[in-house]
C-alpha atoms as a PDB file:
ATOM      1  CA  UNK A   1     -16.767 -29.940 -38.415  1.00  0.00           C
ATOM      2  CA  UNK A   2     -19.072 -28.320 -41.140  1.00  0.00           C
ATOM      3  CA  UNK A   3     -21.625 -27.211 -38.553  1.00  0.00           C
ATOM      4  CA  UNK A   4     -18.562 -25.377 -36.939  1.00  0.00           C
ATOM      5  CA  UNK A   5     -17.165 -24.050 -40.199  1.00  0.00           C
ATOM      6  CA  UNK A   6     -21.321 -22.508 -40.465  1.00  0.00           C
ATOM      7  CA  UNK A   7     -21.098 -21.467 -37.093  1.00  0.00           C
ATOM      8  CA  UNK A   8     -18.152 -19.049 -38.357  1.00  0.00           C
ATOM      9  CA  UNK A   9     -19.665 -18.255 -42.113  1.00  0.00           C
ATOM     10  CA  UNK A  10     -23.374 -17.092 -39.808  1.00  0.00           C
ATOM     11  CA  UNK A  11     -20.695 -15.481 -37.312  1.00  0.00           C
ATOM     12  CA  UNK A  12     -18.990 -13.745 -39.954  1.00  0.00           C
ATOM     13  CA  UNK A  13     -22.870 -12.337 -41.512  1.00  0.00           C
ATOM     14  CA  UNK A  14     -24.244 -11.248 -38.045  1.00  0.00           C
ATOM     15  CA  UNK A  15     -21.223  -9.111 -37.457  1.00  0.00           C
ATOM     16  CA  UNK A  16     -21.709  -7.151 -41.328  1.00  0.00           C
ATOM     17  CA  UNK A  17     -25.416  -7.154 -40.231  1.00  0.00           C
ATOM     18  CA  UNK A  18     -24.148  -5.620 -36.261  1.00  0.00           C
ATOM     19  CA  UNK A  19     -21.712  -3.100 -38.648  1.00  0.00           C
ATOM     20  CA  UNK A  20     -24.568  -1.874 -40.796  1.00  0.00           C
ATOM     21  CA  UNK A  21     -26.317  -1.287 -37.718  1.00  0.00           C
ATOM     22  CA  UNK A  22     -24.102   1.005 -35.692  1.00  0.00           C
ATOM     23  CA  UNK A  23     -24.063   3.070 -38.782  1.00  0.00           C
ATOM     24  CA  UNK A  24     -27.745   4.274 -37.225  1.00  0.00           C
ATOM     25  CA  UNK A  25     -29.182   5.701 -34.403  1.00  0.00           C
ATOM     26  CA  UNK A  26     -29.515   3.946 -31.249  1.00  0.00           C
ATOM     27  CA  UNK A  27     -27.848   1.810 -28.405  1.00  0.00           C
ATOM     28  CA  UNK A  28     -26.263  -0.684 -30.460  1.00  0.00           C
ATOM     29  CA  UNK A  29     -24.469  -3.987 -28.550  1.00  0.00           C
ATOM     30  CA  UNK A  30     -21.996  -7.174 -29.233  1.00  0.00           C
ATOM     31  CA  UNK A  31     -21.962  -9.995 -26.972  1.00  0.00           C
ATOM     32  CA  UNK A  32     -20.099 -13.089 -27.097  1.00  0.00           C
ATOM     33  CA  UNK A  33     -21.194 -15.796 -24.271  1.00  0.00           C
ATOM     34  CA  UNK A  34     -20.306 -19.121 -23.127  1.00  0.00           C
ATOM     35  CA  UNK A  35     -22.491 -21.895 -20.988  1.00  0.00           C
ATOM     36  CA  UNK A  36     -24.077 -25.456 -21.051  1.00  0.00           C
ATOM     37  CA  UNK A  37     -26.930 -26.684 -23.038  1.00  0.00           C
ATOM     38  CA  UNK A  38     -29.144 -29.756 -21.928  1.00  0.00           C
ATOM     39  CA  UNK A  39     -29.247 -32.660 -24.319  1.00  0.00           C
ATOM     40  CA  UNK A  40     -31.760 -32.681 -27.249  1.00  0.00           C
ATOM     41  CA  UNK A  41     -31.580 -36.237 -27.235  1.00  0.00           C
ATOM     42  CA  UNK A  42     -32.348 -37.943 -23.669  1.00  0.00           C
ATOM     43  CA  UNK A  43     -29.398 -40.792 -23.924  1.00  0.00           C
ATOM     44  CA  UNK A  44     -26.637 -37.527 -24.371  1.00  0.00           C
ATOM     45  CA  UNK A  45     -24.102 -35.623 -21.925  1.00  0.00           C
ATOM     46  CA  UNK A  46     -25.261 -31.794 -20.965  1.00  0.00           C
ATOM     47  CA  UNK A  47     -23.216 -30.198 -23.389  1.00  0.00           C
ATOM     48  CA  UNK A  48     -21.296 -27.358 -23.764  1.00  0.00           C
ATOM     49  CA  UNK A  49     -22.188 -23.957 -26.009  1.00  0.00           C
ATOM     50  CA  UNK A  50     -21.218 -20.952 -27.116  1.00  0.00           C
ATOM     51  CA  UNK A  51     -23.077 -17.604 -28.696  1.00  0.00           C
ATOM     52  CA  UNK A  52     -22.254 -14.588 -30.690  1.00  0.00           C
ATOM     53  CA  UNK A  53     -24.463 -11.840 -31.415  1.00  0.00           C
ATOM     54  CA  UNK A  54     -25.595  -8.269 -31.861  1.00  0.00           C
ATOM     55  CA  UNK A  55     -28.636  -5.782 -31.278  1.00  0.00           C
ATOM     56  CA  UNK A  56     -29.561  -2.128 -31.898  1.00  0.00           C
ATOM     57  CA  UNK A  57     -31.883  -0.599 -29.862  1.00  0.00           C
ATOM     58  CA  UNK A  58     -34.710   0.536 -31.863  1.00  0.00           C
ATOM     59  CA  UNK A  59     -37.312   2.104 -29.951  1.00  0.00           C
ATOM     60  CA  UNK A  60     -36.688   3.607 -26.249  1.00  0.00           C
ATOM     61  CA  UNK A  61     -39.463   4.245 -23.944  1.00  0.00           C
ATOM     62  CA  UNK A  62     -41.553   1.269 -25.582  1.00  0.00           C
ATOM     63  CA  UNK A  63     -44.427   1.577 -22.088  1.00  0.00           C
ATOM     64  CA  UNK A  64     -45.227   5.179 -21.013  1.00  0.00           C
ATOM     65  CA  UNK A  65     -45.287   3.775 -17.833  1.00  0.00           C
ATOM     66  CA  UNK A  66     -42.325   2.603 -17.296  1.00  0.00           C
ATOM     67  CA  UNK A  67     -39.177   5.135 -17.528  1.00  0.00           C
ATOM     68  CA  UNK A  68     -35.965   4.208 -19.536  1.00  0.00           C
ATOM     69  CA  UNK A  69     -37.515   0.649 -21.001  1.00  0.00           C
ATOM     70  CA  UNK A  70     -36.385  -0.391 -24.840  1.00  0.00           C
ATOM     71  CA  UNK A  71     -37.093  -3.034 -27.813  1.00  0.00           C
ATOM     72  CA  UNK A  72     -33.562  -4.364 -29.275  1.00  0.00           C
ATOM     73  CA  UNK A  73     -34.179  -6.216 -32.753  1.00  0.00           C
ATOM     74  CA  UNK A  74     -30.849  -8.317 -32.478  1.00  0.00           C
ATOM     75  CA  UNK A  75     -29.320 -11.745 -34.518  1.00  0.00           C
ATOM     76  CA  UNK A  76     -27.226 -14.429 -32.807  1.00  0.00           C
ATOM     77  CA  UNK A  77     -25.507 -17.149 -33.753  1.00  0.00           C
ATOM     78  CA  UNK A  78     -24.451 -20.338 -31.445  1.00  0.00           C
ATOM     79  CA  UNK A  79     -22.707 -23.358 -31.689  1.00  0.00           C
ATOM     80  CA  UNK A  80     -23.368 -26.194 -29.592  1.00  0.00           C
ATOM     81  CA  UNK A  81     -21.901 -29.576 -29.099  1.00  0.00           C
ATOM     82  CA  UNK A  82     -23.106 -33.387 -27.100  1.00  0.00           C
ATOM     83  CA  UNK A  83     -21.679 -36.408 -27.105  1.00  0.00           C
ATOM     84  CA  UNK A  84     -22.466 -39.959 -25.497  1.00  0.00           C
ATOM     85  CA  UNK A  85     -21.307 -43.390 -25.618  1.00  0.00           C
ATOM     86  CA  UNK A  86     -23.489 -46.394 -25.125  1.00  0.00           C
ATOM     87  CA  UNK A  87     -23.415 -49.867 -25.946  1.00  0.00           C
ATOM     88  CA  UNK A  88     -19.733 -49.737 -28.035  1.00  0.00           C
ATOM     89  CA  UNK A  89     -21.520 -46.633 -29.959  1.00  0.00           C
ATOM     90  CA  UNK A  90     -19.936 -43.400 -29.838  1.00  0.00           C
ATOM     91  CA  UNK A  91     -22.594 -40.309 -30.790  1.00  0.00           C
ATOM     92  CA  UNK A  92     -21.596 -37.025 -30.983  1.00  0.00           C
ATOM     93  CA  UNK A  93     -24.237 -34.196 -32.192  1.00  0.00           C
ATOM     94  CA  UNK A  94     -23.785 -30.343 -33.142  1.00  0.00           C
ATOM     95  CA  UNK A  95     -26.066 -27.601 -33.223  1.00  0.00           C
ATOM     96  CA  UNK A  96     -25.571 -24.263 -35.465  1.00  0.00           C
ATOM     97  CA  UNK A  97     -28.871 -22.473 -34.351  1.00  0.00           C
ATOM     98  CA  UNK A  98     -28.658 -18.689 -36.032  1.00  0.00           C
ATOM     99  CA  UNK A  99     -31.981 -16.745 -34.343  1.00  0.00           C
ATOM    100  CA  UNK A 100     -33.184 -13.887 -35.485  1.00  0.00           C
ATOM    101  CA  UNK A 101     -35.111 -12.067 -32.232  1.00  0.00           C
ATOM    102  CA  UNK A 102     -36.104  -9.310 -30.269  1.00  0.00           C
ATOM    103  CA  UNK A 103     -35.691  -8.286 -26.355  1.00  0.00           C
ATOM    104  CA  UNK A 104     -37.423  -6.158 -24.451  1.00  0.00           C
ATOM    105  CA  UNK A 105     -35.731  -4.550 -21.350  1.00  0.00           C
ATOM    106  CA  UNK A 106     -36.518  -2.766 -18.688  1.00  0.00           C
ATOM    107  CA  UNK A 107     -34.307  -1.184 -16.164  1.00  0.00           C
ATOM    108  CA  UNK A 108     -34.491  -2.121 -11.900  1.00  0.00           C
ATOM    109  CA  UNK A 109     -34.615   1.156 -10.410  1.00  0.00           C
ATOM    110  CA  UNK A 110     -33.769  -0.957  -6.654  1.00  0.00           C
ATOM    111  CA  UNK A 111     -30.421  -1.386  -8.579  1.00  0.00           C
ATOM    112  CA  UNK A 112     -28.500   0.981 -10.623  1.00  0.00           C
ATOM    113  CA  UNK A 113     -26.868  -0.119 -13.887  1.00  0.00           C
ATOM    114  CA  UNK A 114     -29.701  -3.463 -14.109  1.00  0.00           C
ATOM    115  CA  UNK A 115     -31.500  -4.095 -16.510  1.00  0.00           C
ATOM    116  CA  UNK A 116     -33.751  -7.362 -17.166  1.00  0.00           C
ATOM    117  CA  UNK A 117     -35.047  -8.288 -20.538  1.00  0.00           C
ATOM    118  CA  UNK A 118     -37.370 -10.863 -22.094  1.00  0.00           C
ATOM    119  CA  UNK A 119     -37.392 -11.810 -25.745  1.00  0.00           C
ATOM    120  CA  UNK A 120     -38.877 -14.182 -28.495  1.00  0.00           C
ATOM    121  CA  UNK A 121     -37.089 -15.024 -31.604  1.00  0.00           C
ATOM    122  CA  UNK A 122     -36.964 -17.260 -34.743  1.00  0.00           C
ATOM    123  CA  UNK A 123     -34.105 -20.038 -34.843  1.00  0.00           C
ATOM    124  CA  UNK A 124     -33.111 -21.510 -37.976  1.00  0.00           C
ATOM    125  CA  UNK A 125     -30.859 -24.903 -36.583  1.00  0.00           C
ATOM    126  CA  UNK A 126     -28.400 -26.640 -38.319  1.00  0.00           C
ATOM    127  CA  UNK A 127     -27.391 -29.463 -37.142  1.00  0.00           C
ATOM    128  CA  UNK A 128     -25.308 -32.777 -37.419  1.00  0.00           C
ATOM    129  CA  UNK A 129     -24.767 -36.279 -35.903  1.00  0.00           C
ATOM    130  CA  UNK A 130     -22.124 -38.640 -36.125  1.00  0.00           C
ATOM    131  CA  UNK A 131     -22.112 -42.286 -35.079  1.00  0.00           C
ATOM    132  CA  UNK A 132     -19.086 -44.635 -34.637  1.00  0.00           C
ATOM    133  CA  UNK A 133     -20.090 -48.124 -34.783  1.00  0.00           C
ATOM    134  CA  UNK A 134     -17.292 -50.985 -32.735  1.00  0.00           C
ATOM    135  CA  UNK A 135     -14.938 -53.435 -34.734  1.00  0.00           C
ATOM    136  CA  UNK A 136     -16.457 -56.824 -34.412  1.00  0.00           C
ATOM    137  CA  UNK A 137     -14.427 -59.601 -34.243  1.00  0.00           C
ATOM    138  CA  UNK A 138     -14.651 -63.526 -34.100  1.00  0.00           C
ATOM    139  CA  UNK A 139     -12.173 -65.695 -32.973  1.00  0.00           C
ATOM    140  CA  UNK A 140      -9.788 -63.152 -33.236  1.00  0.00           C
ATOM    141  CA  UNK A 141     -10.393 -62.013 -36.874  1.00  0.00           C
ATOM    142  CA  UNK A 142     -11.895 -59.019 -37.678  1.00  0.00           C
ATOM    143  CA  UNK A 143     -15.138 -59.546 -39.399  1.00  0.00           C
ATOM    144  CA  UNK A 144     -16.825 -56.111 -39.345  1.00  0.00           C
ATOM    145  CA  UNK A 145     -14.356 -52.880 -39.107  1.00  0.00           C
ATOM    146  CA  UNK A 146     -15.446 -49.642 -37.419  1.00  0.00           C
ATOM    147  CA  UNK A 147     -17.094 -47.298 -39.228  1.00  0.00           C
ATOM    148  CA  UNK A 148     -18.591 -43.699 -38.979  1.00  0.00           C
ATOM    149  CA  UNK A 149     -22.079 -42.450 -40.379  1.00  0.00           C
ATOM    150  CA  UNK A 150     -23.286 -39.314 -39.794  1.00  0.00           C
ATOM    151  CA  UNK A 151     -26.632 -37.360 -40.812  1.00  0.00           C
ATOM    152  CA  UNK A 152     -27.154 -33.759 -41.269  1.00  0.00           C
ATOM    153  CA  UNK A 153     -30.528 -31.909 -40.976  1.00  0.00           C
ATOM    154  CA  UNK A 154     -31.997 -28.393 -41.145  1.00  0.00           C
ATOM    155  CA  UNK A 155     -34.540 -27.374 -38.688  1.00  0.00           C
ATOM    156  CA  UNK A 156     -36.966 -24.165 -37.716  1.00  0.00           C
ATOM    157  CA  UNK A 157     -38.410 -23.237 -34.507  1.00  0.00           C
ATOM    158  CA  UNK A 158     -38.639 -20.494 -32.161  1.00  0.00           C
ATOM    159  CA  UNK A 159     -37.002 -19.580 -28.821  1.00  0.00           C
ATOM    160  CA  UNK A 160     -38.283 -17.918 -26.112  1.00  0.00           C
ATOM    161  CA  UNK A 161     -35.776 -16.354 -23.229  1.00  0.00           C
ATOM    162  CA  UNK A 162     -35.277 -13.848 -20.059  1.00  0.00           C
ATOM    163  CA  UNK A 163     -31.825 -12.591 -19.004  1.00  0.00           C
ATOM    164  CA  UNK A 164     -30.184  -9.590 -17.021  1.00  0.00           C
ATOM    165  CA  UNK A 165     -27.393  -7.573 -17.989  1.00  0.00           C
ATOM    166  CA  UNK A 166     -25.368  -5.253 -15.592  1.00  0.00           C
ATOM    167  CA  UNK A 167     -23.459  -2.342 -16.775  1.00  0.00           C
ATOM    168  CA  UNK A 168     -19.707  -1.791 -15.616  1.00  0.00           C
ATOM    169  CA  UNK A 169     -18.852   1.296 -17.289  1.00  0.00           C
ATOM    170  CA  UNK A 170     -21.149   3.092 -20.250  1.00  0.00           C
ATOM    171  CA  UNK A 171     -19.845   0.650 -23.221  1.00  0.00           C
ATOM    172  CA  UNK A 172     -18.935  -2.985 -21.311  1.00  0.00           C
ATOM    173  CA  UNK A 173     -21.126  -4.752 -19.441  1.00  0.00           C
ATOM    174  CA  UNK A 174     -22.029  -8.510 -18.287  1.00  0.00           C
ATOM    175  CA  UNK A 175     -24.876 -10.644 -18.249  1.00  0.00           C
ATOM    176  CA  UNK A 176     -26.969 -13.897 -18.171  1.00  0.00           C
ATOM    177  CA  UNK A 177     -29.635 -15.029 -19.626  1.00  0.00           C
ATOM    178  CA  UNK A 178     -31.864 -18.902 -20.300  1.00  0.00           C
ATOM    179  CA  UNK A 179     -33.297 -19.569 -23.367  1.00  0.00           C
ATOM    180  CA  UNK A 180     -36.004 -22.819 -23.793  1.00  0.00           C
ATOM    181  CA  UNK A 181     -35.289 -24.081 -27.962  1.00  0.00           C
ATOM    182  CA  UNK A 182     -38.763 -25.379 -28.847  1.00  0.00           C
ATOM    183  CA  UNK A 183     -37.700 -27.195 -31.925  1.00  0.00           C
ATOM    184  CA  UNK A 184     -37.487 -30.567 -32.946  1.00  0.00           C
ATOM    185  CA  UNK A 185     -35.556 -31.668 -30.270  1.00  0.00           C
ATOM    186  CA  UNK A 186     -36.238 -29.332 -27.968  1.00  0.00           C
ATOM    187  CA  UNK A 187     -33.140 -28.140 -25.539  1.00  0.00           C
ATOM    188  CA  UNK A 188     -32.837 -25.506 -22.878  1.00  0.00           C
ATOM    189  CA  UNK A 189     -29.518 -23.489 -22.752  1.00  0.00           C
ATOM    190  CA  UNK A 190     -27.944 -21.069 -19.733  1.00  0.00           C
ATOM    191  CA  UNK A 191     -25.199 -18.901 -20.626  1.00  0.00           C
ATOM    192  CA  UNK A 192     -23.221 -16.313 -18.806  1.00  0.00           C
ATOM    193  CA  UNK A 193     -21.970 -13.363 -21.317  1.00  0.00           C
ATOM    194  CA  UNK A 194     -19.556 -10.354 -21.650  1.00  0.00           C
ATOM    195  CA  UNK A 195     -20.517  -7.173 -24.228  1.00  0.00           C
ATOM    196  CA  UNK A 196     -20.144  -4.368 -25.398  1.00  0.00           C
ATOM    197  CA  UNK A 197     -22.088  -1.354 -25.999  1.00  0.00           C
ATOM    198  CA  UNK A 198     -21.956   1.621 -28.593  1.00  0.00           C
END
């Protein structure tokens, strides 16, 4: 619950950092998207996640070479959740990363309104796991009672990721994209997405 309740806080400060944006030049985007995550722990469920985040578009025609390309500096913010049960234990496990990156995209000339990007970014992670030990009891009398621990720890690393997004109109468009999280406790996430542009 308090890595969800960050989730919102770091949601809340990427969209004043997305608003101070638009207020300059330049392609600006908001995206909101929703997919799986595989388990940073091997003995966990694929979970389930969810991302929020903005860009501007800060420099257009980045490679002579190629016509219409662009560097975005953007921020995100994601929330992602795993649970297991093994042994009478039930584990569940959040992750708040907030990264800090910038794509590169280039437009597919084969197909109009494509573009594919690549990007690189800094993730700060925040994240939290809870255990719920079994009642034990002997000859019908409970001995030890259930109880719940949980940890919560703070963690840096970086995240590499490719993606396409398709334009519907001029302002909305939908994409995809795979990110690998090489952190402690490394996880890959896929994630379908919805945006808008400005």
């Amino acid at each position: 619950m308090k890595c969800f309740r960050l989730a919102m806080i770091s949601m809340l400060l990427v969209l004043g950092l997305a608003a101070s944006a638009f207020a300059a030049k330049g392609d600006k985007e908001v995206d909101f998207s929703l997919g799986f995550a595989t388990a940073p722990y091997g003995s966990y469920d694929t979970g389930w996640g969810l991302n929020f985040g903005g860009g501007y578009e800060f420099l257009d025609s980045f490679t002579p070479s190629i016509a219409g390309d662009t560097l975005q500096l953007r921020g995100d913010v994601g929330y992602h959740s795993w649970s297991a049960s093994q042994d009478g234990f039930d584990v569940s496990a959040s992750r708040v990363p907030v990264t800090v990156s910038c794509r590169y995209y280039f437009p597919i000339k084969q197909v109009k309104n494509l573009r594919v990007f690549g990007q690189a970014g800094l993730e700060v992670s925040f994240d939290e796991v809870e255990a719920s030990t079994p009642a034990v009891f002997f000859g019908g009398t409970l001995v030890v009672p259930s109880q719940k621990v949980s940890a919560s720890e703070t963690k840096v690393g970086v995240t590499p990721g490719v993606g396409v997004e398709y334009l519907l109109n001029k302002q909305i468009f939908v994409g995809a994209e795979m990110k690998e999280h090489i952190i402690s406790d490394a996880y890959f996430t896929m994630q379908g997405s919805v945006g808008f542009r400005f």
